[in-house]
C-alpha atoms as a PDB file:
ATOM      1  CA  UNK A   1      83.570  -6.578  20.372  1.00  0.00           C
ATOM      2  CA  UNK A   2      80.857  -8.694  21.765  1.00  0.00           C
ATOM      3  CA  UNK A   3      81.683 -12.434  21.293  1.00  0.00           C
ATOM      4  CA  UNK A   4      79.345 -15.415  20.942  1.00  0.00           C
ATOM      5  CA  UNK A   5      80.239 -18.419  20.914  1.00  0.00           C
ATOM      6  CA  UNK A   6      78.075 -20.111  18.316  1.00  0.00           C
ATOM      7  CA  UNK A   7      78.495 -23.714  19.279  1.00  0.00           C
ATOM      8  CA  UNK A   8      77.769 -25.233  22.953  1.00  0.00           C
ATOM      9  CA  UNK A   9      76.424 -28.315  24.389  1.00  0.00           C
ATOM     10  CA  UNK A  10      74.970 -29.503  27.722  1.00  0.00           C
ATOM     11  CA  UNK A  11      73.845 -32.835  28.683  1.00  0.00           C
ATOM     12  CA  UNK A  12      72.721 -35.221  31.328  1.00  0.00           C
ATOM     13  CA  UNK A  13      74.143 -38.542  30.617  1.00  0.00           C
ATOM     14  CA  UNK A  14      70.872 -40.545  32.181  1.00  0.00           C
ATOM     15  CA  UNK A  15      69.477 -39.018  29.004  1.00  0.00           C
ATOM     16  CA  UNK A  16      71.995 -40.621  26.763  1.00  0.00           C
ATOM     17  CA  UNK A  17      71.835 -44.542  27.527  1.00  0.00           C
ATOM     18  CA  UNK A  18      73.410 -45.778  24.197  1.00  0.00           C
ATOM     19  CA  UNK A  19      74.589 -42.414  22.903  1.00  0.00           C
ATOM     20  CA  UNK A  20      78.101 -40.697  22.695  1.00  0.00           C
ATOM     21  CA  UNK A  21      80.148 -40.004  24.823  1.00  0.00           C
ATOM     22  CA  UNK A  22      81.576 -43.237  25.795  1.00  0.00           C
ATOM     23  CA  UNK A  23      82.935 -43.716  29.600  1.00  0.00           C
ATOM     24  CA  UNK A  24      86.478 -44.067  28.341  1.00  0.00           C
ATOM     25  CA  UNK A  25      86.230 -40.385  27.295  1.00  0.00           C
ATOM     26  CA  UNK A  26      85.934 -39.383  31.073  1.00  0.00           C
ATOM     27  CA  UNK A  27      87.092 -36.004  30.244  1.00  0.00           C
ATOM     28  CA  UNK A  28      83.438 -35.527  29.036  1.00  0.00           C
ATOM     29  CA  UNK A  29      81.271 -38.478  30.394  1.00  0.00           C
ATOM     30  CA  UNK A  30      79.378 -36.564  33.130  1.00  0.00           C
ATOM     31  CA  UNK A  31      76.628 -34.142  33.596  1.00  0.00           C
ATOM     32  CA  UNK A  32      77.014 -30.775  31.635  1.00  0.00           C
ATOM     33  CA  UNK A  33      74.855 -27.575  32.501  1.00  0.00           C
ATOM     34  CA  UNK A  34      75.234 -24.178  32.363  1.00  0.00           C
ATOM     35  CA  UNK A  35      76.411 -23.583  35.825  1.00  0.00           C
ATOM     36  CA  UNK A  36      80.024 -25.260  33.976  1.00  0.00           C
ATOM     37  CA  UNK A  37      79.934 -22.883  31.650  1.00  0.00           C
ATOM     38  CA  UNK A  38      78.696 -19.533  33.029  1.00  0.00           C
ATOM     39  CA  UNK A  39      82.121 -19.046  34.948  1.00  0.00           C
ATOM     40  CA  UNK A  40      84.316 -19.386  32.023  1.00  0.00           C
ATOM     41  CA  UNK A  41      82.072 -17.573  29.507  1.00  0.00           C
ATOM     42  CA  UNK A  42      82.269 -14.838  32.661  1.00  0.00           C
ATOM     43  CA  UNK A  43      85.952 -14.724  32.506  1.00  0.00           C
ATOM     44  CA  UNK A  44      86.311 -14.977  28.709  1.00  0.00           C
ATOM     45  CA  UNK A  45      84.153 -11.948  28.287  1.00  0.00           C
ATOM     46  CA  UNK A  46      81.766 -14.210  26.593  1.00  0.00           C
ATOM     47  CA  UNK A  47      78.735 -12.418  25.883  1.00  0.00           C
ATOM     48  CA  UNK A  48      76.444 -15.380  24.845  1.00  0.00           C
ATOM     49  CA  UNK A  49      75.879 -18.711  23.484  1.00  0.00           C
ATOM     50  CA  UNK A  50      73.852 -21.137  20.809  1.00  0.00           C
ATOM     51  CA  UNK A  51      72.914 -24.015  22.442  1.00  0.00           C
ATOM     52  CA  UNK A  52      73.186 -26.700  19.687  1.00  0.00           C
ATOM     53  CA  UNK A  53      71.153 -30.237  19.965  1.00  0.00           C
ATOM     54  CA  UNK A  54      73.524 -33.550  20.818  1.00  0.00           C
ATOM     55  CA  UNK A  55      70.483 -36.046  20.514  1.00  0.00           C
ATOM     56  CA  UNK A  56      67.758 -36.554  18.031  1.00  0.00           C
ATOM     57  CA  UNK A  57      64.668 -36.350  19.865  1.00  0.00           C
ATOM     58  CA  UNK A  58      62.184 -33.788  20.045  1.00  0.00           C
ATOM     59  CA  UNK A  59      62.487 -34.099  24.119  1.00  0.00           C
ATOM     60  CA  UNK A  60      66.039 -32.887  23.795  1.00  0.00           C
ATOM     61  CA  UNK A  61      65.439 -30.291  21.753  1.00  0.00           C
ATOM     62  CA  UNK A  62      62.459 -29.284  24.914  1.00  0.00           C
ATOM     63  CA  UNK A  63      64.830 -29.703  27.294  1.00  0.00           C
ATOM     64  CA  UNK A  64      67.196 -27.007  25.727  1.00  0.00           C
ATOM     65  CA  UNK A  65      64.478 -24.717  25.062  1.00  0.00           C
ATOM     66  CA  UNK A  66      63.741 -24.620  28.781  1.00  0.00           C
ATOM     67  CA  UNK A  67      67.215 -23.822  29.850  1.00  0.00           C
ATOM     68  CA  UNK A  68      67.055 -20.826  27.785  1.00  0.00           C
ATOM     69  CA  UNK A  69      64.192 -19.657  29.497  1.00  0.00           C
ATOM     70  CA  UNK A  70      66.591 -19.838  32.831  1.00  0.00           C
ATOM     71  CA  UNK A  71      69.616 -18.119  31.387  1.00  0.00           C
ATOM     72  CA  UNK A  72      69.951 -15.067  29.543  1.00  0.00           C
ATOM     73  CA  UNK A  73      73.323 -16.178  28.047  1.00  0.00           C
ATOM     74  CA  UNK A  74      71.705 -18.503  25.824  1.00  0.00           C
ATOM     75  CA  UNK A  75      70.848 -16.456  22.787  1.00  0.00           C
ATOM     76  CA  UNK A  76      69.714 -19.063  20.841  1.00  0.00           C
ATOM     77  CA  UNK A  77      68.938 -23.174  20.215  1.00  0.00           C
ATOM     78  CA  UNK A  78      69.703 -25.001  17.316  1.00  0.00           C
ATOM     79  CA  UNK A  79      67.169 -28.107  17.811  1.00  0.00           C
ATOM     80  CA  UNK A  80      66.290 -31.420  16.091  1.00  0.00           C
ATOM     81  CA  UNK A  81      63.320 -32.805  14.370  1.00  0.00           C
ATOM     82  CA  UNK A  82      63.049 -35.609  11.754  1.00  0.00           C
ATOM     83  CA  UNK A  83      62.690 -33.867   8.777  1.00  0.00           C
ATOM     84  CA  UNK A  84      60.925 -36.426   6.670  1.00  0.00           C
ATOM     85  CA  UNK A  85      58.366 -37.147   9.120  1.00  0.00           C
ATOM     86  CA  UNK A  86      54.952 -36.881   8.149  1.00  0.00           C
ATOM     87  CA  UNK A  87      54.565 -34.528  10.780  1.00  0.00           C
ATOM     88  CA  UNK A  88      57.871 -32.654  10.361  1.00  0.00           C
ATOM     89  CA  UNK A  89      56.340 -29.606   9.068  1.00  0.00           C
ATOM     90  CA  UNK A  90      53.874 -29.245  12.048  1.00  0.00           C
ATOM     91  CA  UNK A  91      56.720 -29.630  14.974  1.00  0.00           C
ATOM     92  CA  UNK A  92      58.255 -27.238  13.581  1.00  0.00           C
ATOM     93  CA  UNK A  93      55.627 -25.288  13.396  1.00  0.00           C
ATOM     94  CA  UNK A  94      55.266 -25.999  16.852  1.00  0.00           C
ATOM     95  CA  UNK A  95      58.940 -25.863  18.452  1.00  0.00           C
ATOM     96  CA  UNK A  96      59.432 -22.294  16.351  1.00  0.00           C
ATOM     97  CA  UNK A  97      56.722 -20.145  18.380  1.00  0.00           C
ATOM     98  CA  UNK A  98      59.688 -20.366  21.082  1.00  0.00           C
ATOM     99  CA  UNK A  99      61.408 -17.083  20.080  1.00  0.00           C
ATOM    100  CA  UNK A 100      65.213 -18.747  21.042  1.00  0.00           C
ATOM    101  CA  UNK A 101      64.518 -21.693  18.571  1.00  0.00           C
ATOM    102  CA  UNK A 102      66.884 -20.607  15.854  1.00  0.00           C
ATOM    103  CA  UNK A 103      68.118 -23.940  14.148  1.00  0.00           C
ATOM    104  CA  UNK A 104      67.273 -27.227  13.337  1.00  0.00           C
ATOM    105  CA  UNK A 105      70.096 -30.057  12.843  1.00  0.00           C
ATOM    106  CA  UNK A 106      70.209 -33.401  11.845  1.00  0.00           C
ATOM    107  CA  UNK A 107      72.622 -35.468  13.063  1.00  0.00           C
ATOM    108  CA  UNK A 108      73.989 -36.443   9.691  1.00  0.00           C
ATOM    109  CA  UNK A 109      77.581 -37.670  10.683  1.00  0.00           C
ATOM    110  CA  UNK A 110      75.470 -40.378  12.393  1.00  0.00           C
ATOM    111  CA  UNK A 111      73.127 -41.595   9.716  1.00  0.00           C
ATOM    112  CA  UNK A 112      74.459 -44.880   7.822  1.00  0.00           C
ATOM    113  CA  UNK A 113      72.999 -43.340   4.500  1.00  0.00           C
ATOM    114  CA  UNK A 114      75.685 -41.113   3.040  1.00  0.00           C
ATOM    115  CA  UNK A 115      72.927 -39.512   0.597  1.00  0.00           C
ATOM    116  CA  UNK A 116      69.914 -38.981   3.275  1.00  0.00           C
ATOM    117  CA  UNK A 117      70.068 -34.901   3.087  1.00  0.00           C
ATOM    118  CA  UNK A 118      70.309 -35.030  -1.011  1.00  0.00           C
ATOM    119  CA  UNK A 119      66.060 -36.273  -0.879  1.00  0.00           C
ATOM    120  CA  UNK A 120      63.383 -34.842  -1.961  1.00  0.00           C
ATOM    121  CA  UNK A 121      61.622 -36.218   1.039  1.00  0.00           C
ATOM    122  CA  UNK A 122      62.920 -33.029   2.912  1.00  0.00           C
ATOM    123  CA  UNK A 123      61.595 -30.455   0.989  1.00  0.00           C
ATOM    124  CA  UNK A 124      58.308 -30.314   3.280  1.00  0.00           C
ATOM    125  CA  UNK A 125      60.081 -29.570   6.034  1.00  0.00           C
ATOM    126  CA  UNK A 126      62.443 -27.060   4.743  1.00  0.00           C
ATOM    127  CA  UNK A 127      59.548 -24.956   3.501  1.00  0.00           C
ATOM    128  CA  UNK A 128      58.384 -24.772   7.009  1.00  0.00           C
ATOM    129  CA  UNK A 129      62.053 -23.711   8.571  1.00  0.00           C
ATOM    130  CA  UNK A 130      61.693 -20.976   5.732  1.00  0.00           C
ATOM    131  CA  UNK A 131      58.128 -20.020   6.531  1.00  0.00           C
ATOM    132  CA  UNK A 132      59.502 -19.725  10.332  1.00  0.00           C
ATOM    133  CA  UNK A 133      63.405 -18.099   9.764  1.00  0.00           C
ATOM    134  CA  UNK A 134      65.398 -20.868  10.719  1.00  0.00           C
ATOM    135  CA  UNK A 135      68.644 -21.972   9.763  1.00  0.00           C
ATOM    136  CA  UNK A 136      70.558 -25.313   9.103  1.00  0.00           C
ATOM    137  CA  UNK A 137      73.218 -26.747  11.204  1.00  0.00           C
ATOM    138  CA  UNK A 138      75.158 -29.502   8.819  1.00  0.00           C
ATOM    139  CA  UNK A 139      76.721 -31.846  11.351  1.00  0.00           C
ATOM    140  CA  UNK A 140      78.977 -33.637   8.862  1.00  0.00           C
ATOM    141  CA  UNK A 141      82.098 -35.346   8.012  1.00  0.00           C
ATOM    142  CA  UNK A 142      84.173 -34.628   4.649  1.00  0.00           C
ATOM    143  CA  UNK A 143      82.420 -38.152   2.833  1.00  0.00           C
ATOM    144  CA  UNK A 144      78.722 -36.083   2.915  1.00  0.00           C
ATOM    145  CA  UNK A 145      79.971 -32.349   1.760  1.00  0.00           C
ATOM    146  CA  UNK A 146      78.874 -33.695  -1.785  1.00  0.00           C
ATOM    147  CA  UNK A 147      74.987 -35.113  -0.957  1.00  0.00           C
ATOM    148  CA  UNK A 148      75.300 -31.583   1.423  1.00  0.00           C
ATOM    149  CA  UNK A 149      76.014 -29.337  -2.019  1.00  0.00           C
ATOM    150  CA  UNK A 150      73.232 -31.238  -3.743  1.00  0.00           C
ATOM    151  CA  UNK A 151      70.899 -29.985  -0.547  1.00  0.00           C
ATOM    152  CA  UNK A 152      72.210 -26.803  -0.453  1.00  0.00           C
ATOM    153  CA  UNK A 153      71.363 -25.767  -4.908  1.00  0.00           C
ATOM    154  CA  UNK A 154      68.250 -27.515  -4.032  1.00  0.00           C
ATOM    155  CA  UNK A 155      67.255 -24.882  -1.252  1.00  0.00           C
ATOM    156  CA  UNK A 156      69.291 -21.728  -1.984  1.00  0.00           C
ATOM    157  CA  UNK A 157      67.101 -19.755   0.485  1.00  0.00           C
ATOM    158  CA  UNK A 158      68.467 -21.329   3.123  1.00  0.00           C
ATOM    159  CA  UNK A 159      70.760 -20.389   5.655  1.00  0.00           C
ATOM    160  CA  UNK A 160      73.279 -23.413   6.218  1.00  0.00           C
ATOM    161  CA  UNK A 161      76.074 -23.266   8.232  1.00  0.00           C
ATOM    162  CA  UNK A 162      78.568 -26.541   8.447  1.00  0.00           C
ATOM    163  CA  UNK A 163      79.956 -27.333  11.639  1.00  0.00           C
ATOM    164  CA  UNK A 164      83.520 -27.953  12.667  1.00  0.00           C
ATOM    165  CA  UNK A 165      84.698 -27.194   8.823  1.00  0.00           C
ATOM    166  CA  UNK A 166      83.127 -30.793   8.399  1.00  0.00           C
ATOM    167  CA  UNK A 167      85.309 -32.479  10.323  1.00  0.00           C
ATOM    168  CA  UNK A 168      88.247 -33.103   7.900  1.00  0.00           C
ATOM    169  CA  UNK A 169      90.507 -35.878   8.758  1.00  0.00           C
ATOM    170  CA  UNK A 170      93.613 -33.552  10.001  1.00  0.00           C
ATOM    171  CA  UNK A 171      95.540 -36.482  11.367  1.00  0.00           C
ATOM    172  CA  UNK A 172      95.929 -38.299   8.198  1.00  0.00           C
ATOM    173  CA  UNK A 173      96.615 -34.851   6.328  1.00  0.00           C
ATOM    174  CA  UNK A 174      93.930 -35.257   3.921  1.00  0.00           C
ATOM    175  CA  UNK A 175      93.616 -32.067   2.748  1.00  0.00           C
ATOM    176  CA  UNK A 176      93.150 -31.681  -1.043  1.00  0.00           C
ATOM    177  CA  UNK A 177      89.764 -34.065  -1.055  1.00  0.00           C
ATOM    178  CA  UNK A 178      88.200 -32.015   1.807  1.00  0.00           C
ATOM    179  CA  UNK A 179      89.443 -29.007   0.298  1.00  0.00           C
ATOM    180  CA  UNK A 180      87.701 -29.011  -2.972  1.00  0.00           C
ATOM    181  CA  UNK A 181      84.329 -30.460  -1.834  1.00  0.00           C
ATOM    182  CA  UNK A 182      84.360 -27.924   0.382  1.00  0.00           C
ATOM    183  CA  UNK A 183      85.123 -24.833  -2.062  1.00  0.00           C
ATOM    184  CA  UNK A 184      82.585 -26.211  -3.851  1.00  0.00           C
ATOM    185  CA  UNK A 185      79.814 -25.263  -1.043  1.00  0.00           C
ATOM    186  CA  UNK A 186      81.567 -22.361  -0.472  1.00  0.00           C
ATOM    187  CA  UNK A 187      80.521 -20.897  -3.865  1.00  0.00           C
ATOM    188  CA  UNK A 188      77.122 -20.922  -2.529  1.00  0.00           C
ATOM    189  CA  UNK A 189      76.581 -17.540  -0.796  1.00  0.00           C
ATOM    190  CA  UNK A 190      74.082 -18.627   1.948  1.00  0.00           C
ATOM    191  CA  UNK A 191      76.420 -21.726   3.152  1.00  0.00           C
ATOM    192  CA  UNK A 192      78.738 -20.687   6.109  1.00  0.00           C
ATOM    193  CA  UNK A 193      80.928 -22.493   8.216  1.00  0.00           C
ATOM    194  CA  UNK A 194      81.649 -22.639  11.898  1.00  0.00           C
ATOM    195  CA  UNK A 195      84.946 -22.511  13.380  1.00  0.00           C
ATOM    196  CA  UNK A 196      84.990 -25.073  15.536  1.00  0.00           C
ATOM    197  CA  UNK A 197      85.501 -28.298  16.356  1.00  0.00           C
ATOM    198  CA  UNK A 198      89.063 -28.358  14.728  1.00  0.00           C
ATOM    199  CA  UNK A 199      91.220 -29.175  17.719  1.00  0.00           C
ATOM    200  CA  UNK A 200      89.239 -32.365  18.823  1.00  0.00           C
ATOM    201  CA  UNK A 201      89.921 -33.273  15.315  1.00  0.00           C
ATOM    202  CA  UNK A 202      93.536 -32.892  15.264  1.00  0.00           C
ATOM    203  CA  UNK A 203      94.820 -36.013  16.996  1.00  0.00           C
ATOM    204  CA  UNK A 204      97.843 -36.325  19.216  1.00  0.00           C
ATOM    205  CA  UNK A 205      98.756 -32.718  18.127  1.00  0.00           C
ATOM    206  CA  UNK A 206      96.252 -30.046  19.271  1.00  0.00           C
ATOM    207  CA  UNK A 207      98.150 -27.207  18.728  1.00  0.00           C
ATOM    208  CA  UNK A 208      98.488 -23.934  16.415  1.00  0.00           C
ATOM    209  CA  UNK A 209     101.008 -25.502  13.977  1.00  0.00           C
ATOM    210  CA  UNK A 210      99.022 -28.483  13.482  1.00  0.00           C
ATOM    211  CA  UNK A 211      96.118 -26.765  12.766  1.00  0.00           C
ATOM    212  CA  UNK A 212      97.073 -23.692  10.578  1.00  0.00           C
ATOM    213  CA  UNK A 213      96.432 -25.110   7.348  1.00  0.00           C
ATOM    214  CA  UNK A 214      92.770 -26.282   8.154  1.00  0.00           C
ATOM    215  CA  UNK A 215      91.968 -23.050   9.297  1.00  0.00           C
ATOM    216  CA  UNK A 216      93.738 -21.164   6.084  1.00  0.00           C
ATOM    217  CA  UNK A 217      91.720 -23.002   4.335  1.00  0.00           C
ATOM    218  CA  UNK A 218      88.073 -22.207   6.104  1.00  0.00           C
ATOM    219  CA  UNK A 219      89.222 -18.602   6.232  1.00  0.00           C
ATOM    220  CA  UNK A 220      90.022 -18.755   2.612  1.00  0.00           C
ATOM    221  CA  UNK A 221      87.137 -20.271   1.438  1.00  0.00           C
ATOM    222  CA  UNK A 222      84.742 -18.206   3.482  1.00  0.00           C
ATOM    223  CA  UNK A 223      85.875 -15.301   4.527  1.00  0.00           C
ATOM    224  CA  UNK A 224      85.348 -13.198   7.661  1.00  0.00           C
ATOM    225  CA  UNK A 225      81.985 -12.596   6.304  1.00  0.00           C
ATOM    226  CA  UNK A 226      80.983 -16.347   6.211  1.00  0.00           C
ATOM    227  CA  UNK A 227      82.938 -18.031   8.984  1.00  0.00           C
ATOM    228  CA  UNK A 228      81.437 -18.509  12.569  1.00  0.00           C
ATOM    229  CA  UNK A 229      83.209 -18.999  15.939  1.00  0.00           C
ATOM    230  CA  UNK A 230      82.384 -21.914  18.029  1.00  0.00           C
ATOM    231  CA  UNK A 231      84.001 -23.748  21.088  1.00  0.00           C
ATOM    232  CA  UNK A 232      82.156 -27.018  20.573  1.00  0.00           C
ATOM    233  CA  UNK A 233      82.454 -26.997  24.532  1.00  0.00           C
ATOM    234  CA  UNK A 234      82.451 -29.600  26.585  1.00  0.00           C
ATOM    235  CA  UNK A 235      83.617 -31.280  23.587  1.00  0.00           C
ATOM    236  CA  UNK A 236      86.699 -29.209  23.521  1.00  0.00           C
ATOM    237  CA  UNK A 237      87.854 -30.593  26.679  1.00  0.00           C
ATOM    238  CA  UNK A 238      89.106 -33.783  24.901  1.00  0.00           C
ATOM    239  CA  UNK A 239      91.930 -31.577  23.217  1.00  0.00           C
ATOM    240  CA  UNK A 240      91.950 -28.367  24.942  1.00  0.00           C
ATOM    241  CA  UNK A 241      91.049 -25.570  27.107  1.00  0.00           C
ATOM    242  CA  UNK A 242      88.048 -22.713  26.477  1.00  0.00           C
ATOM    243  CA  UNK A 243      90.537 -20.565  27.203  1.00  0.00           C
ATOM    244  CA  UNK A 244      93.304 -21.787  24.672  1.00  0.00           C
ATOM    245  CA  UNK A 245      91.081 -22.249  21.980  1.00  0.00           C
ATOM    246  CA  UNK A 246      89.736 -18.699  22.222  1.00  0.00           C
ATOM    247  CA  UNK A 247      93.161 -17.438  21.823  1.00  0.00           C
ATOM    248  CA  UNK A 248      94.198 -19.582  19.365  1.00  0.00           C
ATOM    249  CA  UNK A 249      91.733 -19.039  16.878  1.00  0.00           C
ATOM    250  CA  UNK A 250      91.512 -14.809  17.630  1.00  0.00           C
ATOM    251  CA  UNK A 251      95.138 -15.207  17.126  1.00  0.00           C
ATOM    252  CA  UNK A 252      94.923 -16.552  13.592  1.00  0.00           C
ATOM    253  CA  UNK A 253      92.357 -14.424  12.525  1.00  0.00           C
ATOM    254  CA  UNK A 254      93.884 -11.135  13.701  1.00  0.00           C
ATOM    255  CA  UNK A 255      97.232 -12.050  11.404  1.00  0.00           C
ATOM    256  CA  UNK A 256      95.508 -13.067   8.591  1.00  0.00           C
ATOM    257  CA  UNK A 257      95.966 -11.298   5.080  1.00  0.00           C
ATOM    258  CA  UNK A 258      93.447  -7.667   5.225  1.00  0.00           C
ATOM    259  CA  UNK A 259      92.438  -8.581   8.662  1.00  0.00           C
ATOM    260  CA  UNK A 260      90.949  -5.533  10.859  1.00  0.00           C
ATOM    261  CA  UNK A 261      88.722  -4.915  14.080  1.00  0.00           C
ATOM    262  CA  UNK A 262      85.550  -4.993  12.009  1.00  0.00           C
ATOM    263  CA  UNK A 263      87.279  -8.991  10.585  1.00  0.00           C
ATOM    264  CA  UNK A 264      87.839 -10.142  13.627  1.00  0.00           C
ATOM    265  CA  UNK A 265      84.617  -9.203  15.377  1.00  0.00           C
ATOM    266  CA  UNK A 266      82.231 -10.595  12.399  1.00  0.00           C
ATOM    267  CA  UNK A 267      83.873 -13.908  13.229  1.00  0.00           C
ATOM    268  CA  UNK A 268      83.803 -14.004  16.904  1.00  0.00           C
ATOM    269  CA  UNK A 269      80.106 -12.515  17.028  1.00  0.00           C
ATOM    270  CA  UNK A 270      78.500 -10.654  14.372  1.00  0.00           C
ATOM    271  CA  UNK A 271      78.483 -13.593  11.579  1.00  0.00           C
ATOM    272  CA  UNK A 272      76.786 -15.023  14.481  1.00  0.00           C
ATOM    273  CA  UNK A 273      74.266 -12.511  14.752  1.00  0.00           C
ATOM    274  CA  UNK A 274      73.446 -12.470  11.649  1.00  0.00           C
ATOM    275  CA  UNK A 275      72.798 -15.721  10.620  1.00  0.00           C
ATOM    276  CA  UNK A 276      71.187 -16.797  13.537  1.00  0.00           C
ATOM    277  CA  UNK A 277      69.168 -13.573  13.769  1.00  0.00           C
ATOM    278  CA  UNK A 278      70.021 -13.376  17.433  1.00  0.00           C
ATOM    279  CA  UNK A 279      67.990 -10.780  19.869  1.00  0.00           C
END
């Protein structure tokens, strides 16, 4: 089984004045490149990464494209660009001759208008990811999976993947809401969803237990066919280990209902393969 991790970051905080992370989280405020990661991906067995956007400019996105010049691992970028720009359709014209541009995502979770992805005002620039075979990273939080539905009927060519399950509020247990909005997309059969993200998510209680309800849920809603490993690294670092969370979540998969070699390996590389039409 060749595993990819589907979700990654790096960063150089003197590019972040203003932006997440704060410097109470000093777990993660510092420099991040891929001479952190390479070791552990190394020791994992780790065959390669998508590098996913943490800041929406176009000079990020740049930045990313460049390191995956410098390192093979890197299989592919998921970038930014404001979609309703004017000009949206021509950067990403531009930004997709790079053959490791794979993605575009806007950083929803972020935006003070619930309802910005349910717009017409997109459509522009969704034509061009379609004209150029890129996909769509939802960065979202259980409050937008309804705008996020509306997006996804409106554009039912494209690929969309939500990351982190959409961040449901695990420490409160609110399940049932997150649940059915999320079903909902899951009807759709060109929306995915990443697993990822979940153990920053769960609070004071990062562990297995905690989380096996969640990720029933995902699993059940998607399927091995439709659900995408991630480490959300250096993120993870708040709740866990690279290490841990790899286990954890090949664990859970491997004793889940039907579960087989072929399962277990669409999840932990070949979902990401395919949707992210990786070389």
């Amino acid at each position: 089984m060749q595993i990819i991790d589907a979700h990654q970051h790096f960063w150089r905080l003197d590019d972040r004045a203003g932006h997440w992370p704060p410097p109470s989280l000093t777990e993660i405020h510092r420099d991040f490149g891929p001479d952190d990661l390479h070791p552990t991906l190394e020791r994992c067995r780790v065959a390669g990464t998508v590098l996913v956007q943490s800041l929406p400019t176009v000079a990020d996105t740049e930045q990313l494209l460049q390191l995956a010049d410098r390192h093979a691992f890197i299989k592919g970028v998921v970038g930014w660009v404001d979609m309703k720009a004017a000009d949206a359709p021509a950067q990403i014209a531009r930004l997709a001759r790079h053959p490791r541009l794979k993605g575009l995502r806007p950083m929803l979770q972020d935006l003070d208008d619930v309802h910005w992805i349910d717009d017409p005002a997109l459509d522009p620039a969704v034509g061009a990811m379609l004209e150029h075979g890129l996909s769509f990273d939802a960065l979202v939080l259980p409050r937008h999976l309804r705008p996020l539905l509306e997006f996804a009927r409106r554009h039912p060519r494209l690929p969309i993947v939500v990351d982190h399950a959409a961040k449901p509020v695990i420490p409160r247990g609110e399940l049932v809401p997150w649940r059915h909005d999320l079903a909902a997309l899951a009807e759709l059969p060109r929306v995915h969803c990443k697993l990822s993200g979940l153990l920053t998510e769960a609070g004071p209680f990062p562990h297995a237990q905690r989380l096996q309800p969640w990720m029933e849920v995902v699993y059940g809603l998607f399927g091995p066919q439709r659900l995408i490993w991630g480490s959300d690294w250096p993120v993870l670092r708040l709740a866990g280990s690279y290490e841990g969370w790899l286990t954890m979540s090949r664990r859970f998969c491997e004793t889940q209902p039907g579960a087989d070699e072929a399962s277990v390996a669409a999840v932990f590389g070949g979902n990401a393969h395919r949707f992210y039409r990786l070389d």
